[in-house]
C-alpha atoms as a PDB file:
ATOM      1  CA  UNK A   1     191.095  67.557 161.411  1.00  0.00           C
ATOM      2  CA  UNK A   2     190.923  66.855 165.487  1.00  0.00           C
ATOM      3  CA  UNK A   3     191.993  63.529 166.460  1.00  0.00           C
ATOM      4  CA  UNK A   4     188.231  62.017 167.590  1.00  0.00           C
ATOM      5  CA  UNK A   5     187.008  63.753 164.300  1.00  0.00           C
ATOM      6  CA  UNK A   6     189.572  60.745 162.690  1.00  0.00           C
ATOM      7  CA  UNK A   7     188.606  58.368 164.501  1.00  0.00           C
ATOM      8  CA  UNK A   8     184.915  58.933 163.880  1.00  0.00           C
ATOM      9  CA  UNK A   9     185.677  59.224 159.925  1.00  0.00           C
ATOM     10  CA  UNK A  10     187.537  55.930 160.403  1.00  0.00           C
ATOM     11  CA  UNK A  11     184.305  54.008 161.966  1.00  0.00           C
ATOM     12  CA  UNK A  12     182.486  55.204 159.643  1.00  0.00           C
ATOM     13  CA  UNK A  13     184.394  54.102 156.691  1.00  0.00           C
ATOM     14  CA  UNK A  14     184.437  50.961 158.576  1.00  0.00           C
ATOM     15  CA  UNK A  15     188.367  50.872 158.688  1.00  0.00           C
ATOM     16  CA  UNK A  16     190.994  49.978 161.278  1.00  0.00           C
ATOM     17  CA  UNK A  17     193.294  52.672 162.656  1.00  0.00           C
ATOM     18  CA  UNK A  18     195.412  53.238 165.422  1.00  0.00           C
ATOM     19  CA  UNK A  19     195.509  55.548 168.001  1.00  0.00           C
ATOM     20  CA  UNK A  20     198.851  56.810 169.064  1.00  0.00           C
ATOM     21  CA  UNK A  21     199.077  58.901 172.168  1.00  0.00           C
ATOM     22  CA  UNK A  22     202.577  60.437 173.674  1.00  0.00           C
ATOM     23  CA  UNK A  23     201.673  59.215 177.296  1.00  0.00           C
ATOM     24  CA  UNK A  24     204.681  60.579 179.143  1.00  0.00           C
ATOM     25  CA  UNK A  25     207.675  63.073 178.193  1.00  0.00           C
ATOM     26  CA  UNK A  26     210.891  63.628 180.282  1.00  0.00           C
ATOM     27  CA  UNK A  27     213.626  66.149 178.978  1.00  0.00           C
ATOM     28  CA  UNK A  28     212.958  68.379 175.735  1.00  0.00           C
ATOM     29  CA  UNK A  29     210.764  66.194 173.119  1.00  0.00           C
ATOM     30  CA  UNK A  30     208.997  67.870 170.171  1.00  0.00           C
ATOM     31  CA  UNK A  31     205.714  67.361 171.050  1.00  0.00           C
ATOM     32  CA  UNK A  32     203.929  67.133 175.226  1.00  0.00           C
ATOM     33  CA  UNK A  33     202.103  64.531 176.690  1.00  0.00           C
ATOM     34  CA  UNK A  34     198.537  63.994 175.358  1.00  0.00           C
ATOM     35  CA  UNK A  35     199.363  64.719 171.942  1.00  0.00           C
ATOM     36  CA  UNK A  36     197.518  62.605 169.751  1.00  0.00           C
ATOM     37  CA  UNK A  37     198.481  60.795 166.340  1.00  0.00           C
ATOM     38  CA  UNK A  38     195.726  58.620 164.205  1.00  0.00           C
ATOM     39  CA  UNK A  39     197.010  56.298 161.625  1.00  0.00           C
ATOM     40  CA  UNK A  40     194.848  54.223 159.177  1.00  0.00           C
ATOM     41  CA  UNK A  41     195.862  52.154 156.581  1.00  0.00           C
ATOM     42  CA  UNK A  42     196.620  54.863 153.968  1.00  0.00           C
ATOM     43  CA  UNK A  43     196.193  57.997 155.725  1.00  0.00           C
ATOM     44  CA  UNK A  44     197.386  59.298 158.809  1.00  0.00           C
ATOM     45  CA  UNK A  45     195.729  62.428 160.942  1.00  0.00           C
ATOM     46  CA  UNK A  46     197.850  65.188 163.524  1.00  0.00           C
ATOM     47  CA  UNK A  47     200.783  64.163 164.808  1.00  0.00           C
ATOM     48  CA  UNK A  48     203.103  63.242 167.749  1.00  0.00           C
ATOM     49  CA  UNK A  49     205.782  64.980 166.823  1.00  0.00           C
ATOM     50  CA  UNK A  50     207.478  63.808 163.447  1.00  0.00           C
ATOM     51  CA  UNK A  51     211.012  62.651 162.730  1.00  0.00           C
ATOM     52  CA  UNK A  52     212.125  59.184 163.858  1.00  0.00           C
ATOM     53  CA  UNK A  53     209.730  58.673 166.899  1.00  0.00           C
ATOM     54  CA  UNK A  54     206.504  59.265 164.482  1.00  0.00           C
ATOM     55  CA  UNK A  55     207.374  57.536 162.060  1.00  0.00           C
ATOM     56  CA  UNK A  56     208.244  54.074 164.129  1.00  0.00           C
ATOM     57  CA  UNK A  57     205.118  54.366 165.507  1.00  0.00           C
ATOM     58  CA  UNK A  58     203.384  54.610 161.834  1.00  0.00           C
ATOM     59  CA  UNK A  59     205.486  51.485 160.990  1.00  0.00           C
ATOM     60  CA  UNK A  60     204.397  49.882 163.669  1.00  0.00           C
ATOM     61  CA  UNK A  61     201.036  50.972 163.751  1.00  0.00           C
ATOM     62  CA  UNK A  62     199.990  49.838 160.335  1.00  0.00           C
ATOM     63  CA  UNK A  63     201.502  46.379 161.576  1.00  0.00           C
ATOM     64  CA  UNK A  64     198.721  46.300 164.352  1.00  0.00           C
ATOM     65  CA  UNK A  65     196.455  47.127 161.820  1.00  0.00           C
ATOM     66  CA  UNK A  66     197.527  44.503 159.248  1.00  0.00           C
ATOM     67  CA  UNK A  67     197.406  41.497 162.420  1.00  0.00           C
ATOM     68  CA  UNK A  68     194.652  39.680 163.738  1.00  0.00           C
ATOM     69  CA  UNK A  69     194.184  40.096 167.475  1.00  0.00           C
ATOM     70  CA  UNK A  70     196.106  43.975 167.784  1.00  0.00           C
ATOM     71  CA  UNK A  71     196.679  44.651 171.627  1.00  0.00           C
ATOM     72  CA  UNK A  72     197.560  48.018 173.210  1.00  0.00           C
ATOM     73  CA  UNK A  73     201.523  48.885 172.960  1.00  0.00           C
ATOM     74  CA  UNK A  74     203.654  51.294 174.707  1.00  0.00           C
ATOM     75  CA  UNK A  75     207.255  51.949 173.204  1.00  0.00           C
ATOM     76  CA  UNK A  76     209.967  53.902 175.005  1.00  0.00           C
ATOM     77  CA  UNK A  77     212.471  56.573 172.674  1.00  0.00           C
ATOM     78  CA  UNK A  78     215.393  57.950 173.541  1.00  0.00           C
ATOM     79  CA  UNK A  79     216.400  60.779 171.744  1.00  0.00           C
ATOM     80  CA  UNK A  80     220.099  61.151 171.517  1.00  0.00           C
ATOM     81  CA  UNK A  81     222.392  60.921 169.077  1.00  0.00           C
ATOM     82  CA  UNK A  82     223.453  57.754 170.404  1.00  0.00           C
ATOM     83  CA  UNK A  83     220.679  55.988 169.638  1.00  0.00           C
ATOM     84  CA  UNK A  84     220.444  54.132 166.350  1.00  0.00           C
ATOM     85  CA  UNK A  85     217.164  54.571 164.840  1.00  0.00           C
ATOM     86  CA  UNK A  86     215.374  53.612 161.484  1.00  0.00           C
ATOM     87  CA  UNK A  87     214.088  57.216 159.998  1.00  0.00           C
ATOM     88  CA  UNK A  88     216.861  59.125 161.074  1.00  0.00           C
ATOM     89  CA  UNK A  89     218.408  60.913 164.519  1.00  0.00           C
ATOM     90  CA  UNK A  90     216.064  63.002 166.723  1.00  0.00           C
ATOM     91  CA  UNK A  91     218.864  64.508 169.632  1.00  0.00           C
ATOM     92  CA  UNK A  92     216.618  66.450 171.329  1.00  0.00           C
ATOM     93  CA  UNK A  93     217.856  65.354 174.662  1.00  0.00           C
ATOM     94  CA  UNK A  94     214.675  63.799 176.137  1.00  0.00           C
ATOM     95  CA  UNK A  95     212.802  60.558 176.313  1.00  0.00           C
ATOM     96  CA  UNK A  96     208.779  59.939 175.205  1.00  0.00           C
ATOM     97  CA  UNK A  97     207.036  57.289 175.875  1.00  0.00           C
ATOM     98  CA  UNK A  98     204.228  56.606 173.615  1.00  0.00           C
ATOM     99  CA  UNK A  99     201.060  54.365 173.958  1.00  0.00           C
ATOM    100  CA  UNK A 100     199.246  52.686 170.725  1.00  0.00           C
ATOM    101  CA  UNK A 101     195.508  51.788 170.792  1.00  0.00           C
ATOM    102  CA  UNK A 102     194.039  49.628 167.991  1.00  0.00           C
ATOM    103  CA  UNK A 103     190.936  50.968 166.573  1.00  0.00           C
ATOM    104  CA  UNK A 104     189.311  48.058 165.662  1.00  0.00           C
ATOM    105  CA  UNK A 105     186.458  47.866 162.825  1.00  0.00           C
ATOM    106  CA  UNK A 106     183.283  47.677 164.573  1.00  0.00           C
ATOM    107  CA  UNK A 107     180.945  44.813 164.751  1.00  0.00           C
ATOM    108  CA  UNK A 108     177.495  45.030 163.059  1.00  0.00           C
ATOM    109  CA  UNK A 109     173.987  43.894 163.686  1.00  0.00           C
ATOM    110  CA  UNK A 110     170.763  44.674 161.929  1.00  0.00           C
ATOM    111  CA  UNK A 111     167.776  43.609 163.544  1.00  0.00           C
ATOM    112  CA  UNK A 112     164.189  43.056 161.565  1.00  0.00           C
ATOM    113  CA  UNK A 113     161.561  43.710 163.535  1.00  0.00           C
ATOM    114  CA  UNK A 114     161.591  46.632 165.786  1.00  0.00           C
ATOM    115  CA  UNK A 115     158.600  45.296 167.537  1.00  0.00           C
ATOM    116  CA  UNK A 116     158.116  44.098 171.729  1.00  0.00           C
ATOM    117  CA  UNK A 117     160.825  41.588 171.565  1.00  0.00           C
ATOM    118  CA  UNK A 118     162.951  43.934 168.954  1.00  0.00           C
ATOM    119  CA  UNK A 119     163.054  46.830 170.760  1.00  0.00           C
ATOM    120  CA  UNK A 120     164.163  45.297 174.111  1.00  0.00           C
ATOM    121  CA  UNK A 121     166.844  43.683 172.378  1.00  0.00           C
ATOM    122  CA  UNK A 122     167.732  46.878 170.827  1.00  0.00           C
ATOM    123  CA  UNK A 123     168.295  48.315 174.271  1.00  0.00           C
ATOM    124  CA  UNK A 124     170.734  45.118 175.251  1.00  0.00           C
ATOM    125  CA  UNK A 125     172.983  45.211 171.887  1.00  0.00           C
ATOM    126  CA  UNK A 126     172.763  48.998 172.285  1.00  0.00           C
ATOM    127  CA  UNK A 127     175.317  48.641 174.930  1.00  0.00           C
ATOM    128  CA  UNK A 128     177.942  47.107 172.941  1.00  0.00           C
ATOM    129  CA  UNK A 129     180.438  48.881 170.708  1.00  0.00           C
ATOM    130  CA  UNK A 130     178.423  48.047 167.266  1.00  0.00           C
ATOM    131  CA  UNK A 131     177.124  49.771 164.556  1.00  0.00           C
ATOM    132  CA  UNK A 132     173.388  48.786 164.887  1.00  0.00           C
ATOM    133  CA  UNK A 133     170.649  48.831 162.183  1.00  0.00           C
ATOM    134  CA  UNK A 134     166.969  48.398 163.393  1.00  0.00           C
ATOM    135  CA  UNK A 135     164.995  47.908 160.152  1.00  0.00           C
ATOM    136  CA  UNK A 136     161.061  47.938 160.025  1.00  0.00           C
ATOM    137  CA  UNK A 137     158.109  48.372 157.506  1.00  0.00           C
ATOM    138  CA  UNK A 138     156.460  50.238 160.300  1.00  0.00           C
ATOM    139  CA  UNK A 139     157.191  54.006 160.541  1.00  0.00           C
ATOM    140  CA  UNK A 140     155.922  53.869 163.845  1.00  0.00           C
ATOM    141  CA  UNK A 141     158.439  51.225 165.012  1.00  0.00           C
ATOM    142  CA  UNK A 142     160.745  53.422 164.258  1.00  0.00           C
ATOM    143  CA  UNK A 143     159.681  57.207 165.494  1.00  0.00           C
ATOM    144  CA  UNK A 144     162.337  59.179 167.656  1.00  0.00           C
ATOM    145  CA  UNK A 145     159.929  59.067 170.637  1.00  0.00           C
ATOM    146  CA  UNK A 146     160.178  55.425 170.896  1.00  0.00           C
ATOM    147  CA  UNK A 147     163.465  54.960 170.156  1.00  0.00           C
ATOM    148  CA  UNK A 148     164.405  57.750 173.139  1.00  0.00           C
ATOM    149  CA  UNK A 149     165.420  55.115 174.582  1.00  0.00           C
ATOM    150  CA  UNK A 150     168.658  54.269 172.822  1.00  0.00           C
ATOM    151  CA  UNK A 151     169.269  58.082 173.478  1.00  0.00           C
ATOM    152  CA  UNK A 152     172.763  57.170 175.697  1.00  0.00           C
ATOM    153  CA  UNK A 153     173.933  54.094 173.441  1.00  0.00           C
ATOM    154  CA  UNK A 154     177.503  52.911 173.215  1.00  0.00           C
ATOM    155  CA  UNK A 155     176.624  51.530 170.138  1.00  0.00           C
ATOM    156  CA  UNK A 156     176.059  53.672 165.955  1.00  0.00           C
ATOM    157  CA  UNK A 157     172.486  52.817 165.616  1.00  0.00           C
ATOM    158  CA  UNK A 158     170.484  53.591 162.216  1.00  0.00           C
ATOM    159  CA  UNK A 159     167.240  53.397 162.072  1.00  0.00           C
ATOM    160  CA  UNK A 160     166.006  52.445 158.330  1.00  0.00           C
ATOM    161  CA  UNK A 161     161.862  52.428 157.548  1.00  0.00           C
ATOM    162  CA  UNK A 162     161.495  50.444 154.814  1.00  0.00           C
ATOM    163  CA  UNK A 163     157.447  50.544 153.975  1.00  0.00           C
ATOM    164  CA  UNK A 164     158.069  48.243 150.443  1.00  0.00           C
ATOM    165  CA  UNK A 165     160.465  46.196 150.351  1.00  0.00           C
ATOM    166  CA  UNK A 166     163.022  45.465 153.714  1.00  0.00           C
ATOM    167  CA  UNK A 167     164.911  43.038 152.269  1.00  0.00           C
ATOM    168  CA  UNK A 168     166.406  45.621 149.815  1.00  0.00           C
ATOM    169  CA  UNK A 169     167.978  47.130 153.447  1.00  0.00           C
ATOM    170  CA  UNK A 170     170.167  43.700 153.065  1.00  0.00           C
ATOM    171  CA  UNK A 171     172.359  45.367 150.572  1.00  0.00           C
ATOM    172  CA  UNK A 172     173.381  47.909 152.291  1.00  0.00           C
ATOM    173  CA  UNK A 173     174.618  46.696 155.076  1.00  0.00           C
ATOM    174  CA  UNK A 174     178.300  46.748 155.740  1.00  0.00           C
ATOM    175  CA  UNK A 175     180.025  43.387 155.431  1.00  0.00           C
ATOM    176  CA  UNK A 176     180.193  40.839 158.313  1.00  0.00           C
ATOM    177  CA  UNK A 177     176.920  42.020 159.621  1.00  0.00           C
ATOM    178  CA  UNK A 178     175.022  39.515 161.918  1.00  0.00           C
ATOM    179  CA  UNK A 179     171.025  39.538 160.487  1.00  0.00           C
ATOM    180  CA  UNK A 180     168.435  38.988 163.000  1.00  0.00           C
ATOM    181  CA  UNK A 181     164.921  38.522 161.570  1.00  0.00           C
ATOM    182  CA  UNK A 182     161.763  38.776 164.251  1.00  0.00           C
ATOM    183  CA  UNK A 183     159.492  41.356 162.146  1.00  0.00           C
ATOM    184  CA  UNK A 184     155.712  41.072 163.040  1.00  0.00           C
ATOM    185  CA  UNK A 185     154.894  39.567 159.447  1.00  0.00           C
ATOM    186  CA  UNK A 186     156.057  35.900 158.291  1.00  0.00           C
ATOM    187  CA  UNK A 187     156.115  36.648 154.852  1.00  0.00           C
ATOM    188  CA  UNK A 188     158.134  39.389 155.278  1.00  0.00           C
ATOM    189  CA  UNK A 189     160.597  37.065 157.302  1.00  0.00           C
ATOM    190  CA  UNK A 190     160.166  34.739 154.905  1.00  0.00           C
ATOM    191  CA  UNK A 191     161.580  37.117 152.129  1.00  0.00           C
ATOM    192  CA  UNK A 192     164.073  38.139 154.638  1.00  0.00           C
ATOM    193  CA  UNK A 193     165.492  35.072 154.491  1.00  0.00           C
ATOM    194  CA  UNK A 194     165.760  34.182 150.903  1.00  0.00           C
ATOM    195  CA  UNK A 195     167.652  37.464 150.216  1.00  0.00           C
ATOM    196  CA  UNK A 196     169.851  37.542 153.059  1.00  0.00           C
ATOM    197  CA  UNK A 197     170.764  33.858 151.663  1.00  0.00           C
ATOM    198  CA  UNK A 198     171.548  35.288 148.685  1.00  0.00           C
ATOM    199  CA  UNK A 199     172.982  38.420 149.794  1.00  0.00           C
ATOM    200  CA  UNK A 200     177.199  37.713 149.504  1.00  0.00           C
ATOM    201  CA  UNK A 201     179.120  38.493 152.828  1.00  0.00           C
ATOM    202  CA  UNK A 202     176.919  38.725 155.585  1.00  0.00           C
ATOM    203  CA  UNK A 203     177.667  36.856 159.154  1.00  0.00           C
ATOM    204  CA  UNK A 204     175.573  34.781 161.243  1.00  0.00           C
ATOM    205  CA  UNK A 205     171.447  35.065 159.977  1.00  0.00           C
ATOM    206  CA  UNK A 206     168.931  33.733 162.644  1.00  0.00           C
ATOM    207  CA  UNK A 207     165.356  33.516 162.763  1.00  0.00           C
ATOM    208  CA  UNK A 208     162.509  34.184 165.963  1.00  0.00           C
ATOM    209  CA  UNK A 209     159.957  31.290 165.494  1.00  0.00           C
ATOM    210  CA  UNK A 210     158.722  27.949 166.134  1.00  0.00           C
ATOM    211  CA  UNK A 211     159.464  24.705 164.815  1.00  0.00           C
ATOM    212  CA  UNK A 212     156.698  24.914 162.549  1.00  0.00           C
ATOM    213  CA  UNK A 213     157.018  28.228 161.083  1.00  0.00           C
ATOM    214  CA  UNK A 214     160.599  27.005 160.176  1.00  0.00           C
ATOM    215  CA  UNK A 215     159.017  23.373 158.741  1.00  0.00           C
ATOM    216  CA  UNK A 216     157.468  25.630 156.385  1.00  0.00           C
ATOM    217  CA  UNK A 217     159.932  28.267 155.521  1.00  0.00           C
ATOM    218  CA  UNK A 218     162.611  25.360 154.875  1.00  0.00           C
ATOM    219  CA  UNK A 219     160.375  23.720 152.355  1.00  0.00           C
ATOM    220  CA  UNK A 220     159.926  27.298 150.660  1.00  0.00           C
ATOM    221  CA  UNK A 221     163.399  28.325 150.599  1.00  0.00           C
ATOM    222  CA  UNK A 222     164.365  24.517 149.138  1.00  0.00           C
ATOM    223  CA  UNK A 223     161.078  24.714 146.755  1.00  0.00           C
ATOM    224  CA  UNK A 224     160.754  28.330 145.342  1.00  0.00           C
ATOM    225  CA  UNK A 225     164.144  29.527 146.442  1.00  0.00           C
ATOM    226  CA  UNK A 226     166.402  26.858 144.985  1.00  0.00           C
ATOM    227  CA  UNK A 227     168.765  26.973 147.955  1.00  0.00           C
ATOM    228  CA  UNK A 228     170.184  23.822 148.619  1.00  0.00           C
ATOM    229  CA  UNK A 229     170.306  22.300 152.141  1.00  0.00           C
ATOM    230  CA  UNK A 230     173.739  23.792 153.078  1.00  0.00           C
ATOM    231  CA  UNK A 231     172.794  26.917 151.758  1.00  0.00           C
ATOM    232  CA  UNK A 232     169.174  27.281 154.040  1.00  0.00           C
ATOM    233  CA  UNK A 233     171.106  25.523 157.233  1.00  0.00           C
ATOM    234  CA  UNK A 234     173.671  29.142 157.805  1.00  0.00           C
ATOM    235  CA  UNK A 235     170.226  30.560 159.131  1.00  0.00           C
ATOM    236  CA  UNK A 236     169.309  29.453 162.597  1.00  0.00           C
ATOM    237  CA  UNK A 237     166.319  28.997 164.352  1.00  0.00           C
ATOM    238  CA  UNK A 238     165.437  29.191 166.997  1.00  0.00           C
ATOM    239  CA  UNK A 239     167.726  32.130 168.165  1.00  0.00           C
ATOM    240  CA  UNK A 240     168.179  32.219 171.688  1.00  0.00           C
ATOM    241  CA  UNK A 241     169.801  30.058 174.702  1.00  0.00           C
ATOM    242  CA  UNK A 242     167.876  26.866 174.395  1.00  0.00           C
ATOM    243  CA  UNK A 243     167.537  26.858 178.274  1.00  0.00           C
ATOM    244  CA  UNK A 244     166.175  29.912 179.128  1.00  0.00           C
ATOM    245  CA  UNK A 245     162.594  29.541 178.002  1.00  0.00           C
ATOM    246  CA  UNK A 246     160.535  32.602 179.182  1.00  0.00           C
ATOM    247  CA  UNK A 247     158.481  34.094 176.674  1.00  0.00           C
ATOM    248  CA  UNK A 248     158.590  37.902 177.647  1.00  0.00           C
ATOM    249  CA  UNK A 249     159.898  39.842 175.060  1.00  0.00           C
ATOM    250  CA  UNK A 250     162.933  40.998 177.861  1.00  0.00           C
ATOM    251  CA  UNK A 251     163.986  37.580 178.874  1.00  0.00           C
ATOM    252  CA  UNK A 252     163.537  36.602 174.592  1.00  0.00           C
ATOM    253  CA  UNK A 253     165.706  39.796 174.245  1.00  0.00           C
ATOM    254  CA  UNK A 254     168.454  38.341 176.742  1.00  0.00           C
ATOM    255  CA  UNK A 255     168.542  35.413 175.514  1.00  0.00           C
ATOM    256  CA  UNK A 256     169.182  36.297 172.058  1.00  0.00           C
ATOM    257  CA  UNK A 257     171.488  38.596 172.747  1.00  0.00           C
ATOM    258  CA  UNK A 258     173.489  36.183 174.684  1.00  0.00           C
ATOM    259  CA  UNK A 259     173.578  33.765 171.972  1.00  0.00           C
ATOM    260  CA  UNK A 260     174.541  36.595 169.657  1.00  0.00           C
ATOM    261  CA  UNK A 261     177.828  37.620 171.767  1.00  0.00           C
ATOM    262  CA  UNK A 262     178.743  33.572 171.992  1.00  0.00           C
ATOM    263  CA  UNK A 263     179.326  33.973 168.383  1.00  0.00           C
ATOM    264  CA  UNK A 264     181.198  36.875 168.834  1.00  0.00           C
ATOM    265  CA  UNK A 265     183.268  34.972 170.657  1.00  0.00           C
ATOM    266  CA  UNK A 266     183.154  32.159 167.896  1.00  0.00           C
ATOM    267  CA  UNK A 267     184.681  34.706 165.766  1.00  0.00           C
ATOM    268  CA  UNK A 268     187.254  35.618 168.361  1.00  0.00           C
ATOM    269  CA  UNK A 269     188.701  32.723 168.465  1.00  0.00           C
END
């Protein structure tokens, strides 16, 4: 398996990995500059060269993996036979310098609502390294024509029609994901929200609406849901930065996504 072809398998699975690259060489090494090693937890793909210098950067990639902030790493080998190493002696005569990359898990985001004020924020998140999932009832929220715009995104994005029942997309989501409901039907946000409240493991859930619309959905959830007032308070409403206050579905878009990435940052630190 190539090296990206790793990687990608690693996003997918939604695990962390490291990406080990021999940066420069100087003298006979076993392997040239630019060869490429991925590790992952468990498994490890191609390879840098073997013998001590691999295997120190294994160990020590699967400690990047293991802490909580990884940062980029170069380490320096000699290899001589008068260097004392941990996996044994590699004497070829030369020195490598390697460079490790954390592959972090990817954030996700599923977004509700794939309508004006969906789509544009679609486009914004789009540019971030996420996995994004833009749910709607609506097949044609969701046709390739209108999403041709998304064509060059950074981020995954999955598209999911759900004509029935979206809330059922709730379980599928990877863990951690950050819920944004704005679909063009309260009742169907309204549902949103009581499953995603009692969906385990999501991240942040917010809400498009006004005051009122959330008067009423809070006395729902407390009334027919049963969630308690702890529970119903992890959703937020109104999403957005309170002071920007234009109502066209771009500047809703920005704003939302703004407040989105400050809880990124939440989690960051």
């Amino acid at each position: 398996m190539t090296w990206f072809a790793a990687v990608a398998r690693l996003r997918a699975r939604r695990e962390a990995g490291v990406l080990v690259t021999v940066t420069t060489v100087r003298g006979h090494a076993p392997r040239d500059a630019g060869a490429k090693l991925v590790v992952g937890q468990v498994e490890t793909w191609g390879s840098i060269g073997g013998g001590n210098v691999e295997a120190v950067a294994i160990d020590r990639a699967r400690e990047m993996i293991a802490a909580a902030e990884p940062a980029p790493e170069l380490i320096d080998f000699a290899l001589n036979e008068k260097v004392s190493t941990r996996h044994g002696v590699q004497c070829c005569g030369g020195t490598v310098q390697v460079l490790l990359e954390p592959l972090p898990v990817a954030r996700a985001v599923a977004v509700f609502g794939v309508g004006h004020v969906g789509l544009e924020l679609a486009r914004i998140l789009a540019r971030q390294d996420l996995d994004l999932h833009l749910v709607d009832s609506r097949a044609d929220m969701l046709t390739e024509e209108r999403l041709a715009v998304l064509d060059d995104s950074v981020a995954q994005v999955h598209a999911h029609h759900a004509p029935l029942l979206p809330e059922q997309v709730l379980e599928e989501l990877p863990r951690g994901t950050h819920v944004l409901i704005m679909t063009h039907d309260h009742a169907e946000d309204a549902a949103l929200c009581d499953v995603a409240l009692r969906t385990p493991g999501l991240g942040s859930i917010g809400l498009i609406g006004s005051a009122a619309k959330w008067a009423r959905f809070r006395k729902r959830l407390s009334t027919e849901g049963g969630h308690d007032d702890a529970t119903i308070d992890r959703i937020k409403t109104p999403i957005g930065l309170a002071d920007i206050t234009g109502k066209e579905p771009a500047t809703i878009a920005v704003s939302v996504a703004a407040d989105l990435l400050r809880v990124f940052e939440t989690e960051r630190s």
